[in-house]
N, C-alpha and C. Protein backbone atom coordinates (compact mmCIF):
# COMPACT_ATOMS: atom_id res chain seq x y z
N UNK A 1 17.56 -4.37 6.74
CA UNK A 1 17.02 -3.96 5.44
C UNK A 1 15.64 -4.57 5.27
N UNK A 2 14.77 -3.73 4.80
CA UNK A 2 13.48 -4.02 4.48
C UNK A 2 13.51 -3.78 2.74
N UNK A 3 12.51 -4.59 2.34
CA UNK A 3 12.04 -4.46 1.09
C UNK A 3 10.14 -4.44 0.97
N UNK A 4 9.77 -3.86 0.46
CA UNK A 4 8.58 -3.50 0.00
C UNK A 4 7.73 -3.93 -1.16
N UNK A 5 6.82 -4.45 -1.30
CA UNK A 5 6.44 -5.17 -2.29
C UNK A 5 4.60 -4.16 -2.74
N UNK A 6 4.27 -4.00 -3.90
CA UNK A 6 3.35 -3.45 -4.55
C UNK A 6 2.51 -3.65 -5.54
N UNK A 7 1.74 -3.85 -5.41
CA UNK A 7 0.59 -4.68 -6.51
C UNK A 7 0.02 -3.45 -6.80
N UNK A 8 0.24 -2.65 -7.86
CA UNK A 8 -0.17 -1.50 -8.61
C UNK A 8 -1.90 -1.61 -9.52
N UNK A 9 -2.64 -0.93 -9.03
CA UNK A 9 -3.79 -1.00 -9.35
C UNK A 9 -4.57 0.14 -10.45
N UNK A 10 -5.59 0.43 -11.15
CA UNK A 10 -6.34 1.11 -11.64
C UNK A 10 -6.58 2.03 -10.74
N UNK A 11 -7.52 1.56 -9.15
CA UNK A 11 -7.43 2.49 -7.95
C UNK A 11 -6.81 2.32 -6.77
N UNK A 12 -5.95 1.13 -6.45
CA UNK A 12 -5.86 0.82 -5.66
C UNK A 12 -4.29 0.47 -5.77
N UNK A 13 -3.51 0.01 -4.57
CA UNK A 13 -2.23 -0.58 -4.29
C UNK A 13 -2.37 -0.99 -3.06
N UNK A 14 -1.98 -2.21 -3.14
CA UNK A 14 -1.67 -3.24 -2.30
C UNK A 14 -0.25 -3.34 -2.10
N UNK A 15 -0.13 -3.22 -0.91
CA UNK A 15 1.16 -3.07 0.24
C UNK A 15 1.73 -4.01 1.23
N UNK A 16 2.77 -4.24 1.18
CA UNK A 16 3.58 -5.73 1.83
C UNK A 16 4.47 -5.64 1.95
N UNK A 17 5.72 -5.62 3.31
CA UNK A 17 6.64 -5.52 3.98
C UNK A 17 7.61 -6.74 3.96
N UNK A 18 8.70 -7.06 3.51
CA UNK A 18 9.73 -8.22 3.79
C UNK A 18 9.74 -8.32 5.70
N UNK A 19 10.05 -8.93 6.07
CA UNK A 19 10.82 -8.94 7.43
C UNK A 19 12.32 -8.79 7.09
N UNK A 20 13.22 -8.33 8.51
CA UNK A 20 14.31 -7.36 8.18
C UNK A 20 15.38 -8.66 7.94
N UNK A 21 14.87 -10.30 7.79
CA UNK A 21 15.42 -11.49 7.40
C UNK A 21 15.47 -11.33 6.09
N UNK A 22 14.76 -10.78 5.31
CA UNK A 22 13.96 -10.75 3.61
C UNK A 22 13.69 -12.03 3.86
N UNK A 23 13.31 -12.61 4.63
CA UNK A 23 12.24 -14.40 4.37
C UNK A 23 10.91 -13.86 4.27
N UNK A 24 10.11 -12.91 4.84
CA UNK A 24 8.50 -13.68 4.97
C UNK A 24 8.67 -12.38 4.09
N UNK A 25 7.45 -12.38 3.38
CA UNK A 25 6.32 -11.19 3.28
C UNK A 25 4.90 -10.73 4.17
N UNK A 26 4.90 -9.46 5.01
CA UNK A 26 3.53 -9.28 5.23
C UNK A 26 2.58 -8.08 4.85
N UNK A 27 1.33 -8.53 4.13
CA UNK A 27 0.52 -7.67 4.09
C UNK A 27 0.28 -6.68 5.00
N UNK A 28 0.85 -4.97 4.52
CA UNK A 28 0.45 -3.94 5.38
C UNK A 28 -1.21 -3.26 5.00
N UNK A 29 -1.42 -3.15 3.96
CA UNK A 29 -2.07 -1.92 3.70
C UNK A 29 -2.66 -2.18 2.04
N UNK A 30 -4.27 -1.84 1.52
CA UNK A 30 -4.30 -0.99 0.74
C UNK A 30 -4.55 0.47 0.23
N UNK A 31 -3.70 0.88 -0.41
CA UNK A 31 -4.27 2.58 -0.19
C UNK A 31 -5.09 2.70 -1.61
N UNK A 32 -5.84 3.24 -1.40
CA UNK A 32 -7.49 3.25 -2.53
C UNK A 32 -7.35 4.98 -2.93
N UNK A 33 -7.67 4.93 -3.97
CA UNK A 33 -8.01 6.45 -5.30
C UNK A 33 -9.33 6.85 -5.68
N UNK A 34 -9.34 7.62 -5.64
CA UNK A 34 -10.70 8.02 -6.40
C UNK A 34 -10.68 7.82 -7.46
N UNK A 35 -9.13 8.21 -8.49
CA UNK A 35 -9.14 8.21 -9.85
C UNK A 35 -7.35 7.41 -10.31
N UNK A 36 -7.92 7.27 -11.61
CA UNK A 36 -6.16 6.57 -11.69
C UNK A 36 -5.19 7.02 -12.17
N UNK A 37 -5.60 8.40 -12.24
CA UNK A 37 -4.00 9.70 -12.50
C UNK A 37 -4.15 10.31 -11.47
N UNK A 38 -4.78 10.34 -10.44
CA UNK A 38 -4.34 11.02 -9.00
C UNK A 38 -3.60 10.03 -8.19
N UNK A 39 -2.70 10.63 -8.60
CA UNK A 39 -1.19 9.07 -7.38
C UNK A 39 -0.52 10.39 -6.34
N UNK A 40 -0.94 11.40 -6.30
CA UNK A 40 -0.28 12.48 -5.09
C UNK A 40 -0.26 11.67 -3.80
N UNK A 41 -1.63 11.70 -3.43
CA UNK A 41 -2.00 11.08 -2.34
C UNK A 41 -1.17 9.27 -1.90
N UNK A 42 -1.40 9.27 -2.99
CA UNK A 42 -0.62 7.59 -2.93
C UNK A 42 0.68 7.37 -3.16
N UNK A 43 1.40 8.65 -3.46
CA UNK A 43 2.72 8.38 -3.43
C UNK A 43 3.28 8.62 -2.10
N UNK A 44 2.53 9.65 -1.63
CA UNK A 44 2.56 10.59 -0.65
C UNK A 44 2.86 9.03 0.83
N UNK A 45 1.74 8.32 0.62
CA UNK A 45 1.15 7.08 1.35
C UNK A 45 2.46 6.48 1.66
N UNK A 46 2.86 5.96 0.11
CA UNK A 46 3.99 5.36 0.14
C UNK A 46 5.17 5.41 0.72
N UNK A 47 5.57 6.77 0.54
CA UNK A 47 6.87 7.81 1.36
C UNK A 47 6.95 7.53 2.60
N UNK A 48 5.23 7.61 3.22
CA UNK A 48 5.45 7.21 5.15
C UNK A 48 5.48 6.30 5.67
N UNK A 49 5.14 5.11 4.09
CA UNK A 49 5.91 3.44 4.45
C UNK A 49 7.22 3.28 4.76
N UNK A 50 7.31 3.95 3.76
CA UNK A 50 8.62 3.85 3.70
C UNK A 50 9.59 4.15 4.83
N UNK A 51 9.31 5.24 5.09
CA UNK A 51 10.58 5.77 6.50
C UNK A 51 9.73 4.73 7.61
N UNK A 52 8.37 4.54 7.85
CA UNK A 52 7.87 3.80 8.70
C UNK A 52 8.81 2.68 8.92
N UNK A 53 8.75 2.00 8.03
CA UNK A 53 9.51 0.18 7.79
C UNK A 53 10.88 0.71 7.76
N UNK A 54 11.26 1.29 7.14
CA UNK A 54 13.42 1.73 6.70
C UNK A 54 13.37 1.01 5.17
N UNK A 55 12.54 0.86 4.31
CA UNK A 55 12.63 0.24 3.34
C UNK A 55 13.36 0.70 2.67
N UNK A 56 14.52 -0.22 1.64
CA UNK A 56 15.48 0.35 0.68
C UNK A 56 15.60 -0.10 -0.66
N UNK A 57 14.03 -0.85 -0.94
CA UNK A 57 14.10 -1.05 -1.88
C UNK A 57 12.73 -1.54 -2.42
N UNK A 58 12.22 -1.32 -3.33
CA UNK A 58 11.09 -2.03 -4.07
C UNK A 58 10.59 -2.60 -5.15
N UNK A 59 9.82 -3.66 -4.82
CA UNK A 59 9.74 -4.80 -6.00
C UNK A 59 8.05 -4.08 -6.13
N UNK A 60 7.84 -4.15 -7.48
CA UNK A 60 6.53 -3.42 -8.09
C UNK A 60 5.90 -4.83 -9.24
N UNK A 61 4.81 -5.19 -8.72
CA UNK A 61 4.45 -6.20 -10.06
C UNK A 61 4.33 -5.67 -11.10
N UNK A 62 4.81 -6.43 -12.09
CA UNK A 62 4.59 -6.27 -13.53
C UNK A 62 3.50 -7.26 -14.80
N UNK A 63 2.67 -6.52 -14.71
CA UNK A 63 2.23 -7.36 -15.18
C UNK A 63 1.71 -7.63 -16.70
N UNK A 64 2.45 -8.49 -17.26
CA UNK A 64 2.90 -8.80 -18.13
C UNK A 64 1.67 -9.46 -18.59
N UNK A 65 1.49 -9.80 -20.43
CA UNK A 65 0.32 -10.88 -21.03
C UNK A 65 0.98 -12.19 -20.90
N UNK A 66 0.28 -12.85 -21.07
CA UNK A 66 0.48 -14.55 -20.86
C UNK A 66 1.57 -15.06 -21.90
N UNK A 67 1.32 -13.90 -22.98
CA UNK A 67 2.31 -14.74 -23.80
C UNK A 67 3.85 -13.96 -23.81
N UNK A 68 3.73 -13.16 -22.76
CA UNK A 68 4.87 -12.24 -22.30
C UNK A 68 5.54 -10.95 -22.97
N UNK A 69 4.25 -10.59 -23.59
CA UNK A 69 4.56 -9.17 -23.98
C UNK A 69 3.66 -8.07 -23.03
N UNK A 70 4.06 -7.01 -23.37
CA UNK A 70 3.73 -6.04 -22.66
C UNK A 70 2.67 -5.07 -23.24
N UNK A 71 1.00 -5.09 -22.32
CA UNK A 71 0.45 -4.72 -22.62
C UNK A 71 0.16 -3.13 -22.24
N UNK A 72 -0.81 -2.32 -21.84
CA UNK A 72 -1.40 -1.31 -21.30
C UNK A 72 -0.96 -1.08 -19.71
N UNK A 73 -1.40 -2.13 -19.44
CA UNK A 73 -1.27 -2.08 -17.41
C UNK A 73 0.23 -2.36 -17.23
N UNK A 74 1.12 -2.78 -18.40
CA UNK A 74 2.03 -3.05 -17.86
C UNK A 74 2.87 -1.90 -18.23
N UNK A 75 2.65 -1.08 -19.38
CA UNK A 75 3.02 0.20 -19.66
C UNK A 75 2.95 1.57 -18.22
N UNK A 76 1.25 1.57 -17.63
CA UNK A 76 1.34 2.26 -16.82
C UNK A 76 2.16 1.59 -15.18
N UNK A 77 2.33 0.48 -15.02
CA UNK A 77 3.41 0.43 -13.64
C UNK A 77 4.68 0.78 -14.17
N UNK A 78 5.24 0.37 -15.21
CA UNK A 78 6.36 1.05 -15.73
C UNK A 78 6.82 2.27 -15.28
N UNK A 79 6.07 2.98 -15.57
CA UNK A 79 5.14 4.79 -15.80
C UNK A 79 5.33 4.67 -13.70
N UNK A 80 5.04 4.20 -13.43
CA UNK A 80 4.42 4.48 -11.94
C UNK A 80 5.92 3.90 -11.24
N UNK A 81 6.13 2.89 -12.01
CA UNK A 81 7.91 2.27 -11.02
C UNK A 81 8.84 4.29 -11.41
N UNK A 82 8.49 4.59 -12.69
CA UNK A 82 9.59 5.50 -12.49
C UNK A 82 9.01 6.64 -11.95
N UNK A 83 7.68 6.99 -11.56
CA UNK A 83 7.37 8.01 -10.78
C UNK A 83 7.77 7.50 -8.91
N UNK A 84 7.94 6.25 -8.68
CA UNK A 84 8.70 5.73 -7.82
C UNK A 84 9.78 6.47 -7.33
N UNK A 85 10.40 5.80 -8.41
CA UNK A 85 12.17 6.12 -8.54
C UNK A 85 12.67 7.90 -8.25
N UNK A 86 11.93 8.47 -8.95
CA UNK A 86 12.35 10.16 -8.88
C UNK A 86 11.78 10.55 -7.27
N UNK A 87 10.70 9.85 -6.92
CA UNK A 87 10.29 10.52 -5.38
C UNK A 87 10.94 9.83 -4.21
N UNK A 88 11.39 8.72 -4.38
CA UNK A 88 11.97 7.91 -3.30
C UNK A 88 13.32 7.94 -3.33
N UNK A 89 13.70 7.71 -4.95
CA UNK A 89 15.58 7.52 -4.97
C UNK A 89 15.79 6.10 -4.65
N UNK A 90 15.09 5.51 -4.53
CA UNK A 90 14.71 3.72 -4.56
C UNK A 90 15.30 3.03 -5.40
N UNK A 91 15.88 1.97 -5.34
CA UNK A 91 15.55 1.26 -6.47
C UNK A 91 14.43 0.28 -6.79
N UNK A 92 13.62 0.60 -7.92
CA UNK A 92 12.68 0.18 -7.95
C UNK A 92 12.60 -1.44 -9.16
N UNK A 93 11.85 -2.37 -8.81
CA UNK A 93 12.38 -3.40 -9.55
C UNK A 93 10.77 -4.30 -10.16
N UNK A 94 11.01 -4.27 -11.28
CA UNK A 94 9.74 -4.70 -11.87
C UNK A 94 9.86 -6.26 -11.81
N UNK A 95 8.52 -7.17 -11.13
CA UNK A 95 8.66 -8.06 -10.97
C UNK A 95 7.35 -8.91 -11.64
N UNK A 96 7.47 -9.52 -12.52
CA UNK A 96 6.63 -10.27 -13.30
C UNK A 96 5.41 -10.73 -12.07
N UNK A 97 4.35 -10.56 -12.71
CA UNK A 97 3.24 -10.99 -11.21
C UNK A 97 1.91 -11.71 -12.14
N UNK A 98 1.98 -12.38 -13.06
CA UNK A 98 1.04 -13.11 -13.78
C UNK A 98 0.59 -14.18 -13.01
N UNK A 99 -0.60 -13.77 -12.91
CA UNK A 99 -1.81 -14.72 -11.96
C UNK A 99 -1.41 -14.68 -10.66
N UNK A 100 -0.64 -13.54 -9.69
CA UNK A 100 -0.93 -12.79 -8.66
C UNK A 100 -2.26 -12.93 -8.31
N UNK A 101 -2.96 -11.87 -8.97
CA UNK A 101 -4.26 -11.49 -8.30
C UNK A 101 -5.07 -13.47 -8.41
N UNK A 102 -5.69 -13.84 -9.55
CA UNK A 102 -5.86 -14.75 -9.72
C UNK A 102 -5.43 -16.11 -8.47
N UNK A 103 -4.35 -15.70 -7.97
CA UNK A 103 -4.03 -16.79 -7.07
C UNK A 103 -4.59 -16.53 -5.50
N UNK A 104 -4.43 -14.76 -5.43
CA UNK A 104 -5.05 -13.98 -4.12
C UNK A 104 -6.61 -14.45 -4.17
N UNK A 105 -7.27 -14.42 -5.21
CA UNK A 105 -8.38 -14.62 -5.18
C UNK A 105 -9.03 -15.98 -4.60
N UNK A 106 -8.06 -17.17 -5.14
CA UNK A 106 -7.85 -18.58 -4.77
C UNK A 106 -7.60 -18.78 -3.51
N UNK A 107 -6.86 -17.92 -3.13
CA UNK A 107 -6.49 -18.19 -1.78
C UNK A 107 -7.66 -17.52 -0.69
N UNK A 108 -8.12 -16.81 -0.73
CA UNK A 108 -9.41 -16.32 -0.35
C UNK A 108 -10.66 -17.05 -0.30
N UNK A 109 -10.93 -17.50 -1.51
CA UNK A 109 -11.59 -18.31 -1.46
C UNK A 109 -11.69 -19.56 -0.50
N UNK A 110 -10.42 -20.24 -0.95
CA UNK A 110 -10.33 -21.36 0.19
C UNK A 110 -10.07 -20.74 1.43
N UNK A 111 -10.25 -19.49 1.61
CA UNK A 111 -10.13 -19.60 3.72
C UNK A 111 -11.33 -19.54 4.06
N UNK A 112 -12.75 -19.25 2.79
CA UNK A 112 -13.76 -18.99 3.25
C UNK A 112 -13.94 -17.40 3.58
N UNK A 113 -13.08 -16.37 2.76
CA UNK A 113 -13.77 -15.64 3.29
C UNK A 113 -14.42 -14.94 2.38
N UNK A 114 -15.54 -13.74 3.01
CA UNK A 114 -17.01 -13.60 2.22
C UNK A 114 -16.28 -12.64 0.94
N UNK A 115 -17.12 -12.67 0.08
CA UNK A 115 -16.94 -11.50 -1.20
C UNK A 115 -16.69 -10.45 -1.09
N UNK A 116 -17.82 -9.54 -0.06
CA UNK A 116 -17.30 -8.16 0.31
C UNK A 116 -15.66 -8.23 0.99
N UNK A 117 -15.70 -9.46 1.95
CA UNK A 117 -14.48 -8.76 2.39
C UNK A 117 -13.19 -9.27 1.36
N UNK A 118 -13.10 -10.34 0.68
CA UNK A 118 -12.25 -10.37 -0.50
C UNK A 118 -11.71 -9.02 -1.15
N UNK A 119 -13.15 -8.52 -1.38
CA UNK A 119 -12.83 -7.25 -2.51
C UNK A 119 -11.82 -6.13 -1.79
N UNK A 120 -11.53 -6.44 -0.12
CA UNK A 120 -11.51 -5.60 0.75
C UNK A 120 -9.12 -5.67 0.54
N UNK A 121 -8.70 -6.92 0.88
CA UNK A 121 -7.61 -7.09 1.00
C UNK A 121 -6.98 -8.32 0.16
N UNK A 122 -7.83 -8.47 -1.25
CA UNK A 122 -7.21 -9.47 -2.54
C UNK A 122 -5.78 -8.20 -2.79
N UNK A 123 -5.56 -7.14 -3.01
CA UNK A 123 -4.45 -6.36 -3.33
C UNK A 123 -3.62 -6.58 -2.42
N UNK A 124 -3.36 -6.24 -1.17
CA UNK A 124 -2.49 -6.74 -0.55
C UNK A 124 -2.43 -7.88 -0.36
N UNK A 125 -2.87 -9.09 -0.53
CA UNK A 125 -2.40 -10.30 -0.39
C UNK A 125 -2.00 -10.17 -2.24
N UNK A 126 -2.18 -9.88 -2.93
CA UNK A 126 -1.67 -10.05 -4.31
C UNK A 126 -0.09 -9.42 -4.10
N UNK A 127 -0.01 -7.87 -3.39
CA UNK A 127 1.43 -7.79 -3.22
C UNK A 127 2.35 -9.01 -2.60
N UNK A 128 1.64 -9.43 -1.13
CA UNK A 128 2.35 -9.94 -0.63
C UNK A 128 3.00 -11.35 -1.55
N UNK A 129 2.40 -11.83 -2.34
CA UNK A 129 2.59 -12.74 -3.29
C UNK A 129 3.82 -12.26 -4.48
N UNK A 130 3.73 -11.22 -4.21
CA UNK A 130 4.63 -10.56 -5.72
C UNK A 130 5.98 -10.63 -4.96
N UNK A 131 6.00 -9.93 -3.98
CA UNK A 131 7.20 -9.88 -2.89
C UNK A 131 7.68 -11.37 -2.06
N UNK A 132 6.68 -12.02 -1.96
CA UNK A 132 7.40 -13.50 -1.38
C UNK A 132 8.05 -13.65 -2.51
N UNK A 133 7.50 -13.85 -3.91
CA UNK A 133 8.11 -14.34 -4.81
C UNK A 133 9.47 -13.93 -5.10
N UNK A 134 9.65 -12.36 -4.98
CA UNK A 134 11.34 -11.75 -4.89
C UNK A 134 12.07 -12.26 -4.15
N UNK A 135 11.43 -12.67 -2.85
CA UNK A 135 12.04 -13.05 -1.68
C UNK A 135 12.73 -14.13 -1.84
N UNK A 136 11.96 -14.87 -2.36
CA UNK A 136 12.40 -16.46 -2.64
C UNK A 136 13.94 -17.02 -3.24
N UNK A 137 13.05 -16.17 -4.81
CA UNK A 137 14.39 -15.86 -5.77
C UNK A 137 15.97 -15.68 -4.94
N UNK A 138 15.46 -14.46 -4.45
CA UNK A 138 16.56 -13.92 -3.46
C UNK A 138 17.17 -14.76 -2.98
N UNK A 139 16.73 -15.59 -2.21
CA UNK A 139 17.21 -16.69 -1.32
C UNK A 139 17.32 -17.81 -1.99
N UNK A 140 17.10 -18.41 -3.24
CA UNK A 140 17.66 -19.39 -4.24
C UNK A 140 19.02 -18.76 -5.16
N UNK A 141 18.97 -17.64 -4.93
CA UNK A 141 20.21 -16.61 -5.65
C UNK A 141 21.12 -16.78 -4.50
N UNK A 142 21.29 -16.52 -3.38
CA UNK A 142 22.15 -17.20 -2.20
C UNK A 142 22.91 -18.45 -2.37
N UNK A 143 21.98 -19.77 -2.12
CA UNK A 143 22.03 -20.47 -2.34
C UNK A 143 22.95 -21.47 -2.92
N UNK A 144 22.82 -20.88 -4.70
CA UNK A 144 23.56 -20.97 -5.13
C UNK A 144 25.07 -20.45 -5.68
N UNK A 145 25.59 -19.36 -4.41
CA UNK A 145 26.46 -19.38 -4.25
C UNK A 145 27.25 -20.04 -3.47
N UNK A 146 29.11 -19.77 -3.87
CA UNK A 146 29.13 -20.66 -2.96
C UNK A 146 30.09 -19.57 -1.60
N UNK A 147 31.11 -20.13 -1.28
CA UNK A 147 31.32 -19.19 -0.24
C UNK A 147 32.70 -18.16 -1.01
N UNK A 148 33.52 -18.25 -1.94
CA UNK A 148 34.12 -17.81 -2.42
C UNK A 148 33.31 -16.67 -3.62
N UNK A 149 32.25 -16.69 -3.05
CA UNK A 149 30.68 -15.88 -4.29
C UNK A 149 30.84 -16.03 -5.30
N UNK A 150 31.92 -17.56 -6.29
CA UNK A 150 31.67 -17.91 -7.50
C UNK A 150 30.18 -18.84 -7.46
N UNK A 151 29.42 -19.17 -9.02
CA UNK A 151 28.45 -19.27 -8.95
C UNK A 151 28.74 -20.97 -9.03
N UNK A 152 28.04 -21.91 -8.03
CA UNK A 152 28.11 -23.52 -8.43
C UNK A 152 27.87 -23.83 -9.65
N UNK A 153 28.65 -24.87 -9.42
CA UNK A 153 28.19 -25.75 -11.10
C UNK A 153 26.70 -26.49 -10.46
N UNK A 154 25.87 -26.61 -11.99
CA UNK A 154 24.52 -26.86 -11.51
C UNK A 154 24.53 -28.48 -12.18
């Protein structure tokens, strides 16, 4: 099983693959728009990830205001998780991604690399960030089971 991770953009989406462990995340791909109601092409994109990898499931950032309500951008991934859902049959899973990009950017920074090329793959490293983060969860949700799959006392 693969899972898929998506940093939903104005023009852009940033694309990131689980390994078939669900431990790592890796940056595949961004696919770029001309405009931000033409998603044909980019759903289209998505679909041949999909059978590409065997993915069966996807985590979509959400991105939420700081003080955790839901603004505009977080209205349209909403909008875009369920144009997801009807073309894939996925389950699609909204995953809080506040200071994602912000951290992609950080992390860029410190490798040294230049501006142009930042502007080039900050989205997919912002997915891949959204999707480690599922990943994680995932594997602290394990964890704390125990082997009878009641939940430990904490």
């Amino acid at each position: 099983m693969r899972i898929m991770g998506l940093d939903y953009g104005s023009v852009t989406v940033g694309v990131a693959i689980s390994d078939e462990l669900l431990i790592t995340a890796q940056g595949i791909e961004t696919i770029r728009r001309k405009h931000e109601t033409k998603l044909r092409q980019t759903l289209a994109r998505i679909d041949e990830l999909i059978k590409e990898y065997a993915v069966e499931r996807i985590v979509l950032g959400y991105p939420k205001n700081m003080n955790n309500t839901i603004g505009e951008r977080a209205v349209k991934s909403e909008e875009f998780a369920e144009s997801l859902r009807n073309r894939t049959g996925l389950e699609v899973i909204l995953w809080d991604e506040r200071l994602t990009t912000v951290a992609a950017h950080q992390t860029l920074i410190l490798g040294d690399v230049r501006r142009e090329e930042r502007s080039q793959v900050v989205d997919k490293l912002a997915a891949v960030l959204i999707l480690q983060g599922y990943l994680d969860f995932l594997c602290n949700q394990k964890k704390m089971l125990d082997d009878s799959g009641e939940a430990k006392e904490l």
